[in-house]
N, C-alpha and C. Protein backbone atom coordinates (compact mmCIF):
# COMPACT_ATOMS: atom_id res chain seq x y z
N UNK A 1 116.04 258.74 4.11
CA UNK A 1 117.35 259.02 4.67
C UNK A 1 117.27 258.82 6.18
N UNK A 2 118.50 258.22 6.72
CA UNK A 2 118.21 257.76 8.21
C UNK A 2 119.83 258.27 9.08
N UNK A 3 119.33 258.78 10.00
CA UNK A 3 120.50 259.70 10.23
C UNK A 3 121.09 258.91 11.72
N UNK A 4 122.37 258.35 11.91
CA UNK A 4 122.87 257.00 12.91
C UNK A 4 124.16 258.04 13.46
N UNK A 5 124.68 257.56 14.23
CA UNK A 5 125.60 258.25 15.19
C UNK A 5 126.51 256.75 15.36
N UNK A 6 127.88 256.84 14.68
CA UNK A 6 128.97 255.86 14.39
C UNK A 6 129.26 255.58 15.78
N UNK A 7 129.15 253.91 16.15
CA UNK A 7 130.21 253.68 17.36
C UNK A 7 131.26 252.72 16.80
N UNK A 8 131.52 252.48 15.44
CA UNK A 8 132.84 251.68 15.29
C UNK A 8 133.96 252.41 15.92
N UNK A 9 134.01 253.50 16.10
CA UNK A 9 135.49 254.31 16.91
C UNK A 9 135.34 255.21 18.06
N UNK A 10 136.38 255.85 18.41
CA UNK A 10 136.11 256.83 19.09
C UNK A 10 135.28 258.01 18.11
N UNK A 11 135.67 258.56 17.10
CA UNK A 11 134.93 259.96 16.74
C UNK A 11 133.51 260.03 16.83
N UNK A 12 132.76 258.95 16.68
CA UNK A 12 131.05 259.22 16.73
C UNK A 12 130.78 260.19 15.67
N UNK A 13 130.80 259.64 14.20
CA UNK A 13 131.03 260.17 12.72
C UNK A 13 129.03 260.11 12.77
N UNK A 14 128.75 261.41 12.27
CA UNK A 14 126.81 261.50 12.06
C UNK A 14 126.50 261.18 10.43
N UNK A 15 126.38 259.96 10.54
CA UNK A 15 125.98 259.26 9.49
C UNK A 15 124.66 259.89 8.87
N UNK A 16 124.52 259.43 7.51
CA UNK A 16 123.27 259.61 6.70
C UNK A 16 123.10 258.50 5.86
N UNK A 17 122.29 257.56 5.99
CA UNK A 17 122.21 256.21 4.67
C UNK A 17 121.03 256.16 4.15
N UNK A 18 121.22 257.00 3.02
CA UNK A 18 120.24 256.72 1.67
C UNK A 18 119.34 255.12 1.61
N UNK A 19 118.79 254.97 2.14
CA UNK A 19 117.62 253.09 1.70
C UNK A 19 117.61 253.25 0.34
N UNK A 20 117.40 253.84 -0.19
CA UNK A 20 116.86 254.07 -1.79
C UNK A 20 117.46 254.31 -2.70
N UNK A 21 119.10 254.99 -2.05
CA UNK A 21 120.49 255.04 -3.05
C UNK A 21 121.50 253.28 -2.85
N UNK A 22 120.57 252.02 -2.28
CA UNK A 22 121.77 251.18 -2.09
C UNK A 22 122.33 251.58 -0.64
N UNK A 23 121.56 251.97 -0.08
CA UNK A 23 122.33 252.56 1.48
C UNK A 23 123.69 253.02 1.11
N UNK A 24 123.65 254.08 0.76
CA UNK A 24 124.78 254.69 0.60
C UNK A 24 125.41 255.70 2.09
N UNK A 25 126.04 255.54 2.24
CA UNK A 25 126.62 256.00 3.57
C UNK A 25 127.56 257.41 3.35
N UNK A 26 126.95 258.42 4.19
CA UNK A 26 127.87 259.82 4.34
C UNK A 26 128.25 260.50 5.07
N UNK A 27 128.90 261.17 5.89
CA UNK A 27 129.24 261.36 7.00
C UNK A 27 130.51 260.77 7.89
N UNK A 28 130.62 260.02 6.81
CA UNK A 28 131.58 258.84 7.74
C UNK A 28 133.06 259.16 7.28
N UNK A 29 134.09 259.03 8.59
CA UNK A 29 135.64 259.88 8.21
C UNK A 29 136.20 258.56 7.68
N UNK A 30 136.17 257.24 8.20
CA UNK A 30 136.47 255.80 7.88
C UNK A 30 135.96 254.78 7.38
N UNK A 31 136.31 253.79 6.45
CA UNK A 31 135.63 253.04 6.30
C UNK A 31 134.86 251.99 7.12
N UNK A 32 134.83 252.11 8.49
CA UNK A 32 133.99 251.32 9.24
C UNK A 32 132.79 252.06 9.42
N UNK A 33 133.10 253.54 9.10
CA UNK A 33 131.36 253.90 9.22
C UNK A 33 130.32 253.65 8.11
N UNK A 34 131.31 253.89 7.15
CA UNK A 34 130.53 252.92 6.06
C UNK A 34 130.00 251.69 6.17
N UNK A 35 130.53 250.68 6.55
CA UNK A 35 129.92 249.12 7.05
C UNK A 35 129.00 249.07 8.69
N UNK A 36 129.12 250.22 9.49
CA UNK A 36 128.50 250.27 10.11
C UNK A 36 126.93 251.00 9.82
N UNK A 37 126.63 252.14 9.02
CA UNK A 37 125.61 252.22 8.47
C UNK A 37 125.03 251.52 7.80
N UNK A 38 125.52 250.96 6.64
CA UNK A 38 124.82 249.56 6.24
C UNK A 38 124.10 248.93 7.09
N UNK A 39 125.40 247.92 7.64
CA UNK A 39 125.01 247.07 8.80
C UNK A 39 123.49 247.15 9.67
N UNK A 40 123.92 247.97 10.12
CA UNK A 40 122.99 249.10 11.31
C UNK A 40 121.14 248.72 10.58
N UNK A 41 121.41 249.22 9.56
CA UNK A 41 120.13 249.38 8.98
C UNK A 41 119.61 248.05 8.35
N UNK A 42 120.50 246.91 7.35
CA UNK A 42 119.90 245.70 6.83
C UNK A 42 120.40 244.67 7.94
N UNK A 43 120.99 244.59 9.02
CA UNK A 43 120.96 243.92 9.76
C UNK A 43 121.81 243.72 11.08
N UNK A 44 121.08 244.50 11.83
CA UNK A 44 122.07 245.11 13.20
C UNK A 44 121.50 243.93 14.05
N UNK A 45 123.19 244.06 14.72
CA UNK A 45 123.55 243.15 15.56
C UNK A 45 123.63 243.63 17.15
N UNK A 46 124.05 243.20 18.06
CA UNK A 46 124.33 243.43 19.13
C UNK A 46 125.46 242.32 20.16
N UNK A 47 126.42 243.01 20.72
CA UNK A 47 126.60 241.69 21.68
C UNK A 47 126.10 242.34 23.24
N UNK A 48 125.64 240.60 23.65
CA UNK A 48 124.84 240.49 24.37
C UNK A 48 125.70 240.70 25.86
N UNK A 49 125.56 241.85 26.85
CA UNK A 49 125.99 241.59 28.21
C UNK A 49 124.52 241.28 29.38
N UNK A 50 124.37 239.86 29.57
CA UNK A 50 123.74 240.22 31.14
C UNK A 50 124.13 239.14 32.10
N UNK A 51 123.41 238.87 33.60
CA UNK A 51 123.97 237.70 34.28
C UNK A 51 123.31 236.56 33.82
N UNK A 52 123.66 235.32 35.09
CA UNK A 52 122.97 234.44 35.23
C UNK A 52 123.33 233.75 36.58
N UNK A 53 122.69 233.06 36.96
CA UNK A 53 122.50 232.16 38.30
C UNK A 53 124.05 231.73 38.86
N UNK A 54 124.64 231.53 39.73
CA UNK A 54 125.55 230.84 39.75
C UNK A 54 125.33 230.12 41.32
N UNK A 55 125.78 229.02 41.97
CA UNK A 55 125.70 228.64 43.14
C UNK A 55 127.62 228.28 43.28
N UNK A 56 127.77 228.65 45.21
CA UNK A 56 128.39 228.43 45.67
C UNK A 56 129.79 229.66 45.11
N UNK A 57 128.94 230.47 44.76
CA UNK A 57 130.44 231.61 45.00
C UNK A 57 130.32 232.65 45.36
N UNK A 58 130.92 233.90 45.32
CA UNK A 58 130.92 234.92 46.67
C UNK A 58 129.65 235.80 46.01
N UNK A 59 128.99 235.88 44.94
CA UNK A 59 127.93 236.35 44.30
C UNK A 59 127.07 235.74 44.16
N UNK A 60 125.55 236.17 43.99
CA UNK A 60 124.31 235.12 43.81
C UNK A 60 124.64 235.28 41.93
N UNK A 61 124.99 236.28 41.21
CA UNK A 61 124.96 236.34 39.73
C UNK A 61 126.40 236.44 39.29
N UNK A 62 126.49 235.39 37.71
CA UNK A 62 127.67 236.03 37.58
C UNK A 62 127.49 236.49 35.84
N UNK A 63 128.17 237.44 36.25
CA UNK A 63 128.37 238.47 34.72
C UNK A 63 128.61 237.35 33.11
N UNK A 64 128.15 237.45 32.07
CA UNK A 64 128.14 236.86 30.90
C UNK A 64 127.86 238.04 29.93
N UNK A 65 128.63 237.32 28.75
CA UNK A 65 128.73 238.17 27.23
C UNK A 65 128.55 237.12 25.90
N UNK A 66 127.99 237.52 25.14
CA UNK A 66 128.37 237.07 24.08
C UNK A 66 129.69 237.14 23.06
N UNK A 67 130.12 235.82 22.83
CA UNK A 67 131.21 236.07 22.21
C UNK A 67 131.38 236.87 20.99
N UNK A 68 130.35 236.97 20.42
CA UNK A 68 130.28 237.82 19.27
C UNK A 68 129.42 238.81 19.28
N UNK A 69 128.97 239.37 18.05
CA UNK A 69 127.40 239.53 17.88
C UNK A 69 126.23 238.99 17.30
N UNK A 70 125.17 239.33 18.04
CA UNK A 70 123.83 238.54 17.65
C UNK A 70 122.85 239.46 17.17
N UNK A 71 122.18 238.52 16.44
CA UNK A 71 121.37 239.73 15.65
C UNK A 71 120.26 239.93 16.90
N UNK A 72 119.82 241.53 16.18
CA UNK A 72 119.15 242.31 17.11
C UNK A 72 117.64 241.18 17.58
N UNK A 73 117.05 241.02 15.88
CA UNK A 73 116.14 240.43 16.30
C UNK A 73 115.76 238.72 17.67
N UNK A 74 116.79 238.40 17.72
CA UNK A 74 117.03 237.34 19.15
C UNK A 74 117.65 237.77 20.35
N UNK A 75 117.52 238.82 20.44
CA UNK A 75 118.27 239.12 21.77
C UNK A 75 117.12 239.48 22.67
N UNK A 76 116.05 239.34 23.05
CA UNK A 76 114.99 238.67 23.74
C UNK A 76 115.37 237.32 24.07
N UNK A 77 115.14 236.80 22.84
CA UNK A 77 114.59 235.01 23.05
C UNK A 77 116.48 234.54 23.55
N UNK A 78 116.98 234.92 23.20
CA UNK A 78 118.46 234.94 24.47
C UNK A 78 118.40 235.15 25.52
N UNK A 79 117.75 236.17 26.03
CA UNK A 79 117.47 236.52 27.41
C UNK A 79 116.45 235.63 28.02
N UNK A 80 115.70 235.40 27.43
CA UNK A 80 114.59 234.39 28.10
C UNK A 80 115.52 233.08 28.66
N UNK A 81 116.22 232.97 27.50
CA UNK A 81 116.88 231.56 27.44
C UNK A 81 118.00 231.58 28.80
N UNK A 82 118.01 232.11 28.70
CA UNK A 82 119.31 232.18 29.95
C UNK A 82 118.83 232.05 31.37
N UNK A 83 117.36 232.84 31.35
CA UNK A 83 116.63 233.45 32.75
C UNK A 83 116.77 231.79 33.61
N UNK A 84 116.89 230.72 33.04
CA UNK A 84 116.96 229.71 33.94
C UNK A 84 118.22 228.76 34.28
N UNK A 85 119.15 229.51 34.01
CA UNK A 85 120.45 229.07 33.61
C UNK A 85 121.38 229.13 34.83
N UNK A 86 121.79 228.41 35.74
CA UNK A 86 122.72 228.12 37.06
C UNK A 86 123.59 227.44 36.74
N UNK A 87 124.93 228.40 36.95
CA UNK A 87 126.12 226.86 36.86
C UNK A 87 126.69 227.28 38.11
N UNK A 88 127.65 226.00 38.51
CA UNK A 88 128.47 226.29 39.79
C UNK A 88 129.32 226.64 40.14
N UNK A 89 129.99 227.23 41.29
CA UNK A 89 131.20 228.11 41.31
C UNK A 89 132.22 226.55 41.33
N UNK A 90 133.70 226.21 40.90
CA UNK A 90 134.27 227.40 40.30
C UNK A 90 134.11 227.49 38.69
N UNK A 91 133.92 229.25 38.32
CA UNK A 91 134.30 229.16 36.77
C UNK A 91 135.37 230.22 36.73
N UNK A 92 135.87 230.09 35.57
CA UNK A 92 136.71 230.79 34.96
C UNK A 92 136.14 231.65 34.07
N UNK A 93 137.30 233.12 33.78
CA UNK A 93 136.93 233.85 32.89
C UNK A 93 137.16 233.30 31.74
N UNK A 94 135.98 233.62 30.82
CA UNK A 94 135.98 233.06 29.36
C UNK A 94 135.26 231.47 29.13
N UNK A 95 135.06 231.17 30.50
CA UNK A 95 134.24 229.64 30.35
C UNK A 95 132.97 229.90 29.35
N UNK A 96 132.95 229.04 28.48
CA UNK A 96 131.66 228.70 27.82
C UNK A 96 130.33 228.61 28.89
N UNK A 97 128.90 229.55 28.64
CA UNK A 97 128.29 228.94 30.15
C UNK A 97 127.23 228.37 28.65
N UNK A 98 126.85 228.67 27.54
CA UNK A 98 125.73 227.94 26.99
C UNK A 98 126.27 228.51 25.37
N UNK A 99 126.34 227.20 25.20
CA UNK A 99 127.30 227.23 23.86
C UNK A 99 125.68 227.33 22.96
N UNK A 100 125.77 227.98 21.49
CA UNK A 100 125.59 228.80 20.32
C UNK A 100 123.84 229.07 21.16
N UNK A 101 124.00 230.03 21.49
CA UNK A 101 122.71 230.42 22.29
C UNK A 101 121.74 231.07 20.97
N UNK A 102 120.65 229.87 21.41
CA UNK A 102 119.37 230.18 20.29
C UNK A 102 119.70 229.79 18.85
N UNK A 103 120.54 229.23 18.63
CA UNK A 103 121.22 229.07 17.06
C UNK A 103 121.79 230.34 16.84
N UNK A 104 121.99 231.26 17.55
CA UNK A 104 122.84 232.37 16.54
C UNK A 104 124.28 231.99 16.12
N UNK A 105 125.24 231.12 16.61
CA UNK A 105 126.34 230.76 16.17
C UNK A 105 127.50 231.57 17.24
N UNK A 106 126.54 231.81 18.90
CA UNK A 106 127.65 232.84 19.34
C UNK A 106 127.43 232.17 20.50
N UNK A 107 128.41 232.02 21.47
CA UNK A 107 128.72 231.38 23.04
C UNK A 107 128.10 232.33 23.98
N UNK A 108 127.86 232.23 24.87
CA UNK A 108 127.93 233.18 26.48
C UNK A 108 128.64 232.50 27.01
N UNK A 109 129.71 233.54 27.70
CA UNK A 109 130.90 233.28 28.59
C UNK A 109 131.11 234.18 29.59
N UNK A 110 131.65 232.99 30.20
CA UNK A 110 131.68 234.14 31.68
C UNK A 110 132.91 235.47 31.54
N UNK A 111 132.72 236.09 32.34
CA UNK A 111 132.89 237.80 32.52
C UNK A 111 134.23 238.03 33.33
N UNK A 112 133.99 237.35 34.22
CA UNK A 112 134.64 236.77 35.19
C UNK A 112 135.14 235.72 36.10
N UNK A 113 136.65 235.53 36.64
CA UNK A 113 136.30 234.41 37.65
C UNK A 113 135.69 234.30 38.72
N UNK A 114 134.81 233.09 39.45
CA UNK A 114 134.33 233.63 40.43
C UNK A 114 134.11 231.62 40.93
């Protein structure tokens, strides 16, 4: 039994998921805590916030996200991947800066304009 603390909502529902009942999920007021215990446990994700390089704008870094989520296990080898990554000012918010990063099937985009 593995005891998780819900962030699909505001309430922060204290989960319990059985491995051995089928991950059965309890605790949960909604059905997203249900798919979030699952989740959580056979294959948690994350989306990714950090910078990267930019030249010629009023910051040396500019803020990036992943458009989705990525699984937990690549969000290293994402970060690595990026550590050499410079684009130039101007961008826009929501610009693509490195389309399906690592094969996960998810963009980094910028945060901001800058």
């Amino acid at each position: 039994m593995t005891e998780l603390i819900c962030i699909g909502c505001p309430r922060g529902c204290h989960l319990k998921v059985d491995e051995e009942n089928g991950y059965q999920v309890t605790g949960n007021n909604c059905p997203i805590g249900a798919e979030y215990g699952k989740n959580e446990l056979t294959n948690p994700t994350r989306v990714l916030t950090t910078t990267v390089r930019i030249s010629g704008g009023i910051h040396n870094c500019l803020p990036v996200r992943s458009s989705g989520p990525i699984k937990k296990a690549l969000l290293m080898e994402a970060v690595r991947a990026l550590k050499d990554v410079e684009v130039a000012s101007p961008v826009k918010k929501g610009d693509v800066i490195v389309h399906n990063i690592v094969g996960s099937g998810q963009d980094m985009l910028a945060s901001r304009d800058m």
